[in-house]
N, C-alpha and C. Protein backbone atom coordinates (compact mmCIF):
# COMPACT_ATOMS: atom_id res chain seq x y z
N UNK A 1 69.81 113.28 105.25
CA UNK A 1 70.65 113.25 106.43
C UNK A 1 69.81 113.07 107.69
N UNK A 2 68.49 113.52 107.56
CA UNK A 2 67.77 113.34 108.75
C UNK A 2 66.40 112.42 108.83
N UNK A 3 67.03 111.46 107.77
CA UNK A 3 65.48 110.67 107.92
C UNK A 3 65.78 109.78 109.02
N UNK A 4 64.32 108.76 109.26
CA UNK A 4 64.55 108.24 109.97
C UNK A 4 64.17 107.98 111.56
N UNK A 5 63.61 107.24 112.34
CA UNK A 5 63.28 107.92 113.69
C UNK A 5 64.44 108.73 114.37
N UNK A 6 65.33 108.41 114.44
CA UNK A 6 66.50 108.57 114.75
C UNK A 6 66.29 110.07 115.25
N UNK A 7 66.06 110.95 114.18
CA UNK A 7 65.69 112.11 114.00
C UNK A 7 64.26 112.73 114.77
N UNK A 8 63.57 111.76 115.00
CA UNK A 8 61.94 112.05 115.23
C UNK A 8 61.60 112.66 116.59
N UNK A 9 62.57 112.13 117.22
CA UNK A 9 62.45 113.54 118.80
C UNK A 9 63.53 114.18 119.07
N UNK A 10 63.40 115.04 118.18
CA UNK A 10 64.83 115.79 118.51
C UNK A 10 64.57 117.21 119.36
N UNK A 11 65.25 117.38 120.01
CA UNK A 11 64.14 118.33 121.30
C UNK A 11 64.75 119.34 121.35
N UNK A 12 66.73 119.63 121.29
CA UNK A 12 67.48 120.53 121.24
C UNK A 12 68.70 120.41 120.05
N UNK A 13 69.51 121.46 119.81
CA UNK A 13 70.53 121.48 119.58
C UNK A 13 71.41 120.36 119.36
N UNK A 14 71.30 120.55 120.83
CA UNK A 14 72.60 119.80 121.69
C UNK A 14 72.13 118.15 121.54
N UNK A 15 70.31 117.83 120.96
CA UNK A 15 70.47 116.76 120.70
C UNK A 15 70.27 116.12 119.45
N UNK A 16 70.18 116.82 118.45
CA UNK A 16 70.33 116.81 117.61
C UNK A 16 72.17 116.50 117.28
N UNK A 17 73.27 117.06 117.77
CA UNK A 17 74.40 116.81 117.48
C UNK A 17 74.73 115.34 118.31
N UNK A 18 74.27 115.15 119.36
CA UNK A 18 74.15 113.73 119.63
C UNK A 18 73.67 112.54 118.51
N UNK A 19 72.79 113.31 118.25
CA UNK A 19 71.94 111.81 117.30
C UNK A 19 72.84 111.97 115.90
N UNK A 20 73.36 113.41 115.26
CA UNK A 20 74.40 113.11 114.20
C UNK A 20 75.72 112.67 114.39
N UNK A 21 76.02 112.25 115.93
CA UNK A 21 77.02 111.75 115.85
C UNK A 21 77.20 110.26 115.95
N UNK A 22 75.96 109.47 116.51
CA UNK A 22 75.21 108.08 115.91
C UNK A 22 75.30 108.45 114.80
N UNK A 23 74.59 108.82 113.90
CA UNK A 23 74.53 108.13 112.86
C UNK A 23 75.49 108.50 111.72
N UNK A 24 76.40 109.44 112.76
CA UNK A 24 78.45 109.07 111.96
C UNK A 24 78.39 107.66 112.01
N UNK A 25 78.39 107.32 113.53
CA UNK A 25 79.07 106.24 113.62
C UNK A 25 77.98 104.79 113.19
N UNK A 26 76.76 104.85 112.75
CA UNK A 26 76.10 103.65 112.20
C UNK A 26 76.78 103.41 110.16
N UNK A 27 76.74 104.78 109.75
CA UNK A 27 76.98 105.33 108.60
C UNK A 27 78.56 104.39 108.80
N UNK A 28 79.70 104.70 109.55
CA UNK A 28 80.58 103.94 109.63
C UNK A 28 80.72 102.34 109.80
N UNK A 29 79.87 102.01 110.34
CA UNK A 29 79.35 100.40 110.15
C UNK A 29 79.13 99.64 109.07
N UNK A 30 78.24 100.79 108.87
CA UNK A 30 77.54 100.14 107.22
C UNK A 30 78.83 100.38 106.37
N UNK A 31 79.71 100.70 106.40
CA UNK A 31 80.64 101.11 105.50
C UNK A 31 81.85 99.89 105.49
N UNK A 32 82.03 99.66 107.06
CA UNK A 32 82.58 98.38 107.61
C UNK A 32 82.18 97.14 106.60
N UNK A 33 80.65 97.36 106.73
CA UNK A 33 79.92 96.01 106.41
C UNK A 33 80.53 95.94 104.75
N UNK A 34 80.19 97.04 104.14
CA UNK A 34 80.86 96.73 102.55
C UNK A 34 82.21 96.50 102.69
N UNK A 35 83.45 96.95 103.03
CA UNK A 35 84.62 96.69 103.02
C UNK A 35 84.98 95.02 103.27
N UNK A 36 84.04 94.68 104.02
CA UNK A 36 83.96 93.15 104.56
C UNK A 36 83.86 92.56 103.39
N UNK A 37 82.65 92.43 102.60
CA UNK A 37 82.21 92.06 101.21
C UNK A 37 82.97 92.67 100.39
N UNK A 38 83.66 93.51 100.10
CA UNK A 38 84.65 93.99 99.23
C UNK A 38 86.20 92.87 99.31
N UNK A 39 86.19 92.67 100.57
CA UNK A 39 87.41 92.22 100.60
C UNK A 39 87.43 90.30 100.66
N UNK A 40 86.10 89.97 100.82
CA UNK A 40 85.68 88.78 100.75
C UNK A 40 85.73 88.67 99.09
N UNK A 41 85.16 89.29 98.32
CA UNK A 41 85.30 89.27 96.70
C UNK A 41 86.75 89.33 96.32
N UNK A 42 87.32 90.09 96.91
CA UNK A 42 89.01 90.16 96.47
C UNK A 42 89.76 88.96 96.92
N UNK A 43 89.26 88.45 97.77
CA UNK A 43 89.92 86.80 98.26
C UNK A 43 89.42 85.76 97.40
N UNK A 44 88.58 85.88 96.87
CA UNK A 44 87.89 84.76 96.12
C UNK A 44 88.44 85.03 94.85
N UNK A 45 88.62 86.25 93.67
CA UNK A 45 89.30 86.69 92.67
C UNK A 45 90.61 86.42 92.79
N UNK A 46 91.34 86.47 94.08
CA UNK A 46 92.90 86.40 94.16
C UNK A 46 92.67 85.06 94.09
N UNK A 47 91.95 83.82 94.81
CA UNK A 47 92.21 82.60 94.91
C UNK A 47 92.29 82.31 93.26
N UNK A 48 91.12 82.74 92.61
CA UNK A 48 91.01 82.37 91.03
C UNK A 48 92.13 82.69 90.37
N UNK A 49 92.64 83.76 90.24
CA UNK A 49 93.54 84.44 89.07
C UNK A 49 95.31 84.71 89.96
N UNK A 50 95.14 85.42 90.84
CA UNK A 50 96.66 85.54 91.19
C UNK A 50 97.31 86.52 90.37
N UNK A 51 96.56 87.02 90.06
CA UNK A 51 96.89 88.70 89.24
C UNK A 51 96.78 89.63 90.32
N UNK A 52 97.92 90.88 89.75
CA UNK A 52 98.40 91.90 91.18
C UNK A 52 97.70 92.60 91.27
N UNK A 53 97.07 93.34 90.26
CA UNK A 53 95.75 93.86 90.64
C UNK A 53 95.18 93.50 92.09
N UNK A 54 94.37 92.46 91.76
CA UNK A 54 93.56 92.02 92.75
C UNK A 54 94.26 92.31 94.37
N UNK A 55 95.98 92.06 94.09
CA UNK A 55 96.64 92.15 95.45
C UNK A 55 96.62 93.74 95.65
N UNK A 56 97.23 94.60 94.71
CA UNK A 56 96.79 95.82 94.57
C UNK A 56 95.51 97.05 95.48
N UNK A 57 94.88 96.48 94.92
CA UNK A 57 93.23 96.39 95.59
C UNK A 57 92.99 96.04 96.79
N UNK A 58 93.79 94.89 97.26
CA UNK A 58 93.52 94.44 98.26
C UNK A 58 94.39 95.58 99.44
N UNK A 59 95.75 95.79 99.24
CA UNK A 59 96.35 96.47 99.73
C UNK A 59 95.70 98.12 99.82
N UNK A 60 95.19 98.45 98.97
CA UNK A 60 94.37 100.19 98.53
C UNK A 60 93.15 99.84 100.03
N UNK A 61 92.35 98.55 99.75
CA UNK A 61 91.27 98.24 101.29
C UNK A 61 92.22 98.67 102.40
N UNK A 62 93.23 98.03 102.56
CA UNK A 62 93.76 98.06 103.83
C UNK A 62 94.30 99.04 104.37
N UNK A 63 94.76 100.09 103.16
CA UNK A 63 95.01 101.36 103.42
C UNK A 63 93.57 102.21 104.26
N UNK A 64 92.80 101.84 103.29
CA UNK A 64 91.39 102.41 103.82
C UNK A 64 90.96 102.64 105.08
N UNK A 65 91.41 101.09 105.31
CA UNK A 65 90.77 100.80 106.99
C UNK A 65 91.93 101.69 107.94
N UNK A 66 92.96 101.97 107.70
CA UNK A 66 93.16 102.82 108.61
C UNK A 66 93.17 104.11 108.98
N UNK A 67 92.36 104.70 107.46
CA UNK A 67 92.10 106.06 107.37
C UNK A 67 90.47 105.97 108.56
N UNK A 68 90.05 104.56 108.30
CA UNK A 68 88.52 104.60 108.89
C UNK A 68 88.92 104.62 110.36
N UNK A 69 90.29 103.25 110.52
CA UNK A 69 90.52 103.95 112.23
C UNK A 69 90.57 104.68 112.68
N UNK A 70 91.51 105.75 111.94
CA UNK A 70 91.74 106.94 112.50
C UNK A 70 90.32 107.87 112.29
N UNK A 71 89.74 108.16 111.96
CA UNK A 71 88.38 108.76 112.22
C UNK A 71 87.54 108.25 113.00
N UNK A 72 87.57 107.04 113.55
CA UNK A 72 86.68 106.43 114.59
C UNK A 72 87.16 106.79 115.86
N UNK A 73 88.75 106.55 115.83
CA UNK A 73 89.13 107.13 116.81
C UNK A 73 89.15 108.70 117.37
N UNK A 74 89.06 109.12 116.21
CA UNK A 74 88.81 110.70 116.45
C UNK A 74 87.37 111.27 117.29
N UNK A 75 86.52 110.06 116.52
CA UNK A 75 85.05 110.50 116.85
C UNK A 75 85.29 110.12 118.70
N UNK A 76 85.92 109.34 118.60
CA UNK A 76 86.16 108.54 120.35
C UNK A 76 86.48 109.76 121.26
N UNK A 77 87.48 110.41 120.56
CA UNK A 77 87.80 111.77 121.50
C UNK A 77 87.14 112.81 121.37
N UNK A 78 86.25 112.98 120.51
CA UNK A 78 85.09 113.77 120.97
C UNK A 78 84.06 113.40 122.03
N UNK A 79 83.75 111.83 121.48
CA UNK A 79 82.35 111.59 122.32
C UNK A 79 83.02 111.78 123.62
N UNK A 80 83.85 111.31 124.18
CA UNK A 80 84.37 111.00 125.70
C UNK A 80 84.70 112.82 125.99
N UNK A 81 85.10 113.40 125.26
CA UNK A 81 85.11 115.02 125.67
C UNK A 81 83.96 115.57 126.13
N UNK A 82 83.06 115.36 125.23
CA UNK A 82 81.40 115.61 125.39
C UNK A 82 81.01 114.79 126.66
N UNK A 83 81.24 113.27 126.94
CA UNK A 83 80.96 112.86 128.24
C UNK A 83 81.51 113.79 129.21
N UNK A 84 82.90 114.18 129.23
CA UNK A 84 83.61 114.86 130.36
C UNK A 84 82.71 115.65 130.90
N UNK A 85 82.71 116.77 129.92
CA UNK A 85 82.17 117.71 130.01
C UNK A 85 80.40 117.94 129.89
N UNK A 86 79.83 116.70 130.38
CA UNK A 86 78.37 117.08 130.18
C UNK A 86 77.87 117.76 131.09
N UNK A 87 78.23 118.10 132.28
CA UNK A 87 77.31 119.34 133.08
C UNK A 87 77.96 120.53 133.01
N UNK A 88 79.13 120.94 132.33
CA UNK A 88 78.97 122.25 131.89
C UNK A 88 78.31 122.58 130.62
N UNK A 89 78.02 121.41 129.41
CA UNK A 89 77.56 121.91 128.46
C UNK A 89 75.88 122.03 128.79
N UNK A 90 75.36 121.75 129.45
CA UNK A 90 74.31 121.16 129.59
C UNK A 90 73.11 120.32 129.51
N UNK A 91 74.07 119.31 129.11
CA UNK A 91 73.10 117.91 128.80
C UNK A 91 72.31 117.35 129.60
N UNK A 92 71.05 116.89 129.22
CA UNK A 92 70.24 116.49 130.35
C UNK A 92 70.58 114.46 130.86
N UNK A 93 69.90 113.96 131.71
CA UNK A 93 70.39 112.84 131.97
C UNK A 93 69.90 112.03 130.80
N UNK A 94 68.68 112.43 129.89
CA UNK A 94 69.06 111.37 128.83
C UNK A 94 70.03 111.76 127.81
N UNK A 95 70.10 112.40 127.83
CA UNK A 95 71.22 113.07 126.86
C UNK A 95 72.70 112.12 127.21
N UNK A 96 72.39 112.11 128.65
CA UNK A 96 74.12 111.56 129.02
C UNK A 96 74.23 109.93 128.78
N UNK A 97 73.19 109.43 128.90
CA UNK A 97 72.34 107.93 128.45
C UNK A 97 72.86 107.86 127.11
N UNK A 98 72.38 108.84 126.15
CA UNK A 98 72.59 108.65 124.85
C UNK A 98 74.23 109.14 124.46
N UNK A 99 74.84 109.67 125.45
CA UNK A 99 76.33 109.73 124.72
C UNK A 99 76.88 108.49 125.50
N UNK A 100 76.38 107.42 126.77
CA UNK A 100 77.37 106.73 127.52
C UNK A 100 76.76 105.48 125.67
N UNK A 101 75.48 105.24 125.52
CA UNK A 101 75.26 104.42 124.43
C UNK A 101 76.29 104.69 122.79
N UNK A 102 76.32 105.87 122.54
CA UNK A 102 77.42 106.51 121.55
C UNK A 102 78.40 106.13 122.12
N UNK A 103 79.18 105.96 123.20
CA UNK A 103 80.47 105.75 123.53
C UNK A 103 80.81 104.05 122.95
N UNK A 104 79.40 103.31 123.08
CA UNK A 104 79.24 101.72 123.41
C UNK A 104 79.57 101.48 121.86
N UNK A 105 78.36 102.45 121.13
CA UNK A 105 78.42 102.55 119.63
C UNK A 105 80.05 102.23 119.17
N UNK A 106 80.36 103.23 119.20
CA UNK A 106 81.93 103.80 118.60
C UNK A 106 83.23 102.46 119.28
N UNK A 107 82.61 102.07 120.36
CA UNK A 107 83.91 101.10 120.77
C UNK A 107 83.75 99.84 120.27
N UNK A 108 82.44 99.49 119.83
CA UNK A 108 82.01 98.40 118.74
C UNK A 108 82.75 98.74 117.61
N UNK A 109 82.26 99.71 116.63
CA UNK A 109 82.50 99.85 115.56
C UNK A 109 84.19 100.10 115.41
N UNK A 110 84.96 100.54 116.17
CA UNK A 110 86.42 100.45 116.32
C UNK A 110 87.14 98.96 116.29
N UNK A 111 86.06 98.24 117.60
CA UNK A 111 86.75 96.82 117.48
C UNK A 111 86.62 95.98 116.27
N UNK A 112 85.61 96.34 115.24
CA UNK A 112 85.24 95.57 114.17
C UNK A 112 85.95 96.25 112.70
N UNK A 113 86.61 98.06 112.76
CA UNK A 113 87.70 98.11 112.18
C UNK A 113 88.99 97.88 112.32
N UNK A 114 89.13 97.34 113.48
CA UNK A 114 90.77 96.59 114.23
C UNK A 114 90.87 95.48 113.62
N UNK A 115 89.22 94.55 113.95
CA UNK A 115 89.24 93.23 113.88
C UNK A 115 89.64 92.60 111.86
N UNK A 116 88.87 94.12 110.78
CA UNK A 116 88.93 93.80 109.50
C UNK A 116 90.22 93.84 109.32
N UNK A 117 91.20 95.06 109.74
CA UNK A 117 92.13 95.46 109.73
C UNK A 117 93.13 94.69 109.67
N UNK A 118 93.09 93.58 110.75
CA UNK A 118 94.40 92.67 111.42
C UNK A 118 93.73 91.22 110.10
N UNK A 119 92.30 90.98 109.71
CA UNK A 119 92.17 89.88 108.36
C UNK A 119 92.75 90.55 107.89
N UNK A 120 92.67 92.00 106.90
CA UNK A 120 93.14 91.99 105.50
C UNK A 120 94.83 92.36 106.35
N UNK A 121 95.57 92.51 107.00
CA UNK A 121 96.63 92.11 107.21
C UNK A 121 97.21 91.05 107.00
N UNK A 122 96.25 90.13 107.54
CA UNK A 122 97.33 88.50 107.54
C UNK A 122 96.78 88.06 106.15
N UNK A 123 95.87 88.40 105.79
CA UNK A 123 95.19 88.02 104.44
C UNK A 123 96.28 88.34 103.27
N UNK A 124 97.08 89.81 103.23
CA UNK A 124 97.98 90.37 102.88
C UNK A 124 99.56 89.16 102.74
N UNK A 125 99.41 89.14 103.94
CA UNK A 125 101.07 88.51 104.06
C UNK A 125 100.83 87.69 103.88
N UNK A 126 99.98 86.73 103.82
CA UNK A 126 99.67 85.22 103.61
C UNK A 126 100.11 85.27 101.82
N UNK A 127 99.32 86.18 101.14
CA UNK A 127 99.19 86.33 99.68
C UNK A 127 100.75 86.42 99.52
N UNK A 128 101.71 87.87 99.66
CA UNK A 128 102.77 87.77 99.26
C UNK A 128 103.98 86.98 99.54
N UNK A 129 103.53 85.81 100.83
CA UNK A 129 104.17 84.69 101.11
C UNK A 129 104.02 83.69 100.29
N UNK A 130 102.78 83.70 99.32
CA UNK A 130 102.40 82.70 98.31
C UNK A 130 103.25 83.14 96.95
N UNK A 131 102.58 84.49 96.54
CA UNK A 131 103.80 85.12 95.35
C UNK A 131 105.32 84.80 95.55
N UNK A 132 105.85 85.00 96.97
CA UNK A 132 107.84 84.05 96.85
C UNK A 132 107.58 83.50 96.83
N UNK A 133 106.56 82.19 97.27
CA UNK A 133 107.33 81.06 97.01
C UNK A 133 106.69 80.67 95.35
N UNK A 134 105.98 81.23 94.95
CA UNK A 134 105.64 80.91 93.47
C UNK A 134 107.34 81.36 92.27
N UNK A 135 107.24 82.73 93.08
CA UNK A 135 108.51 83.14 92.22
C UNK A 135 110.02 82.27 92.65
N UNK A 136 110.39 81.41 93.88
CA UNK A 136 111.26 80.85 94.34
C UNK A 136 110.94 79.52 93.41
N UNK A 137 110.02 79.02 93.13
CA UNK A 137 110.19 77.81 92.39
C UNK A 137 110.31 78.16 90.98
N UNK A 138 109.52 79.28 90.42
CA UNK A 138 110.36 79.97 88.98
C UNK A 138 112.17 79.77 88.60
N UNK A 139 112.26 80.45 90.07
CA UNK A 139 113.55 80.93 89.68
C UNK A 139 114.20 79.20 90.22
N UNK A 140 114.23 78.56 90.23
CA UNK A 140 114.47 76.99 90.93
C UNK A 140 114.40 76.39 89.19
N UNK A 141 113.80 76.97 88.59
CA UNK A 141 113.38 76.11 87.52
C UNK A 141 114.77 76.70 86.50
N UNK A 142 114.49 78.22 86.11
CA UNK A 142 115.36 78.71 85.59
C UNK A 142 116.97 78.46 85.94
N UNK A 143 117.29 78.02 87.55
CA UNK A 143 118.52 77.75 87.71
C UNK A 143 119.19 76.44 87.41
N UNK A 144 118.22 75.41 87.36
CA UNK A 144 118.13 74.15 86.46
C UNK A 144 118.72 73.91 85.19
N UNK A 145 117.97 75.12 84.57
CA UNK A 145 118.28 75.10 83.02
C UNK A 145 118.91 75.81 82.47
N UNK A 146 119.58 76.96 83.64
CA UNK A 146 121.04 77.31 83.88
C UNK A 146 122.07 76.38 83.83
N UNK A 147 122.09 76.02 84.77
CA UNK A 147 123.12 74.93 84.49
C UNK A 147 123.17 73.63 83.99
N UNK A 148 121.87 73.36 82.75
CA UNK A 148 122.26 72.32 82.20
C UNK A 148 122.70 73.07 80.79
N UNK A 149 122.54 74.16 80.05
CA UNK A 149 122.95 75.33 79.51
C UNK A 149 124.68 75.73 79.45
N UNK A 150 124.92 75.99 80.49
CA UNK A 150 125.91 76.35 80.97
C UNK A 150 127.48 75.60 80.55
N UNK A 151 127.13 74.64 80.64
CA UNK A 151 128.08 73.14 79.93
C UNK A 151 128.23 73.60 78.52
N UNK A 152 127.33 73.25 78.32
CA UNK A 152 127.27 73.42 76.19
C UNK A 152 127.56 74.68 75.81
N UNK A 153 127.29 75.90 76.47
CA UNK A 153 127.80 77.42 76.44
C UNK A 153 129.45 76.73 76.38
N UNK A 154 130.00 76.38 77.25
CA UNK A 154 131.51 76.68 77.81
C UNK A 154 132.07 75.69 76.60
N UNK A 155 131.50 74.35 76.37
CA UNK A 155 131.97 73.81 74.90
C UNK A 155 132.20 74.19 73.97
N UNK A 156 130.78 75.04 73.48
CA UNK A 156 130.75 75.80 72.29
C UNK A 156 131.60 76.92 72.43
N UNK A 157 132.03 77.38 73.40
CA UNK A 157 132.94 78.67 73.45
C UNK A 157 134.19 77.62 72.93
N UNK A 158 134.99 77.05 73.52
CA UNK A 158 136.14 76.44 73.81
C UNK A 158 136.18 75.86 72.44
N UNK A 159 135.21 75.17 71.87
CA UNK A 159 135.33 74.66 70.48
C UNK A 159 135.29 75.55 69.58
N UNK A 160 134.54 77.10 68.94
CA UNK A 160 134.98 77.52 68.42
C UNK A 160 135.56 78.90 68.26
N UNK A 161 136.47 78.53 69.12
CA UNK A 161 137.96 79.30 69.33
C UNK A 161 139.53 78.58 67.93
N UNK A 162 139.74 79.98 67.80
CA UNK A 162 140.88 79.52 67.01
C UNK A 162 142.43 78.93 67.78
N UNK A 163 142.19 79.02 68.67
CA UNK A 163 143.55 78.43 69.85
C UNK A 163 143.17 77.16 69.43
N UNK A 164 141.79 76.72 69.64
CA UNK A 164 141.32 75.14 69.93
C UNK A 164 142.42 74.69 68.75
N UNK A 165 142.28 75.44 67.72
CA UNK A 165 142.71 74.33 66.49
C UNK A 165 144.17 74.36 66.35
N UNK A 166 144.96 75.17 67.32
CA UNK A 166 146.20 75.03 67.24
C UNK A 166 146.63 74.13 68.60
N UNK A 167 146.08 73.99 69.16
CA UNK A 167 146.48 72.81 70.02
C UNK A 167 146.38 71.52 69.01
């Protein structure tokens, strides 16, 4: 948890909880970065196969990302609390340097779980706009052969009926 320079001048407390709250939010990046590649593999598998799974999966990511918003955003209302309040807690001016940079951190890493968020969205509806119309030409096919069916049903009924033969 504390490797790293990151860690290497840590002078107080108070900055020490600064620097673990970077590297929440780098730890959240990198996490970004796989979901990206996670969901780039699930587009390329859905293009191949078109099995629900894969849509499945894809939908379970997208759930994800907004459990990740909502914790980024959470971290947002801390860091900016901690800004508020930096001369009663007593942060020094680099200290306040390093939470206005954490603030910069966190509003990056938010815009880039908005930005995955709103792909695997349209990525989403794009897919189950492809599944109707796959299943609309199914059922286009089946209504076809409905009613060429349908004729020879009503014959074969009508022909063997015992009325038929008393007419």
């Amino acid at each position: 948890l504390f490797d790293g320079k990151l860690f290497s001048r840590v002078q107080s407390v108070k900055d020490l909880v600064l620097r673990l709250i970077l590297r929440t939010i780098s730890h959240y990046i990198d996490h970004l970065k796989v979901i990206n590649m996670i969901s780039d593999s699930l587009e390329q598998k859905i293009n191949a196969s078109m099995k629900n799974k894969y849509l499945i999966n894809l939908f379970t990511l997208e759930k994800s990302l907004v459990y990740y918003l909502n914790a980024i955003n959470s971290n947002g209302l801390l860091i900016s609390r901690l800004r508020q309040n930096a001369g009663k807690i007593g942060f020094s001016e680099d200290s306040v340097e390093m939470i206005d940079d954490i603030i910069i951190e966190n509003n990056q890493c938010r815009n880039l779980s908005r930005t995955y968020a709103e792909i695997l969205e349209v990525m989403t509806t794009a897919r189950n706009s492809i599944v109707s119309d796959k299943l609309s030409t199914v059922m286009k096919r089946l209504t076809v052969i409905t009613c060429i069916m349908m004729p020879l049903t009503v014959i074969t009924g009508i022909g063997g009926m015992s009325e038929w033969s008393m007419m």
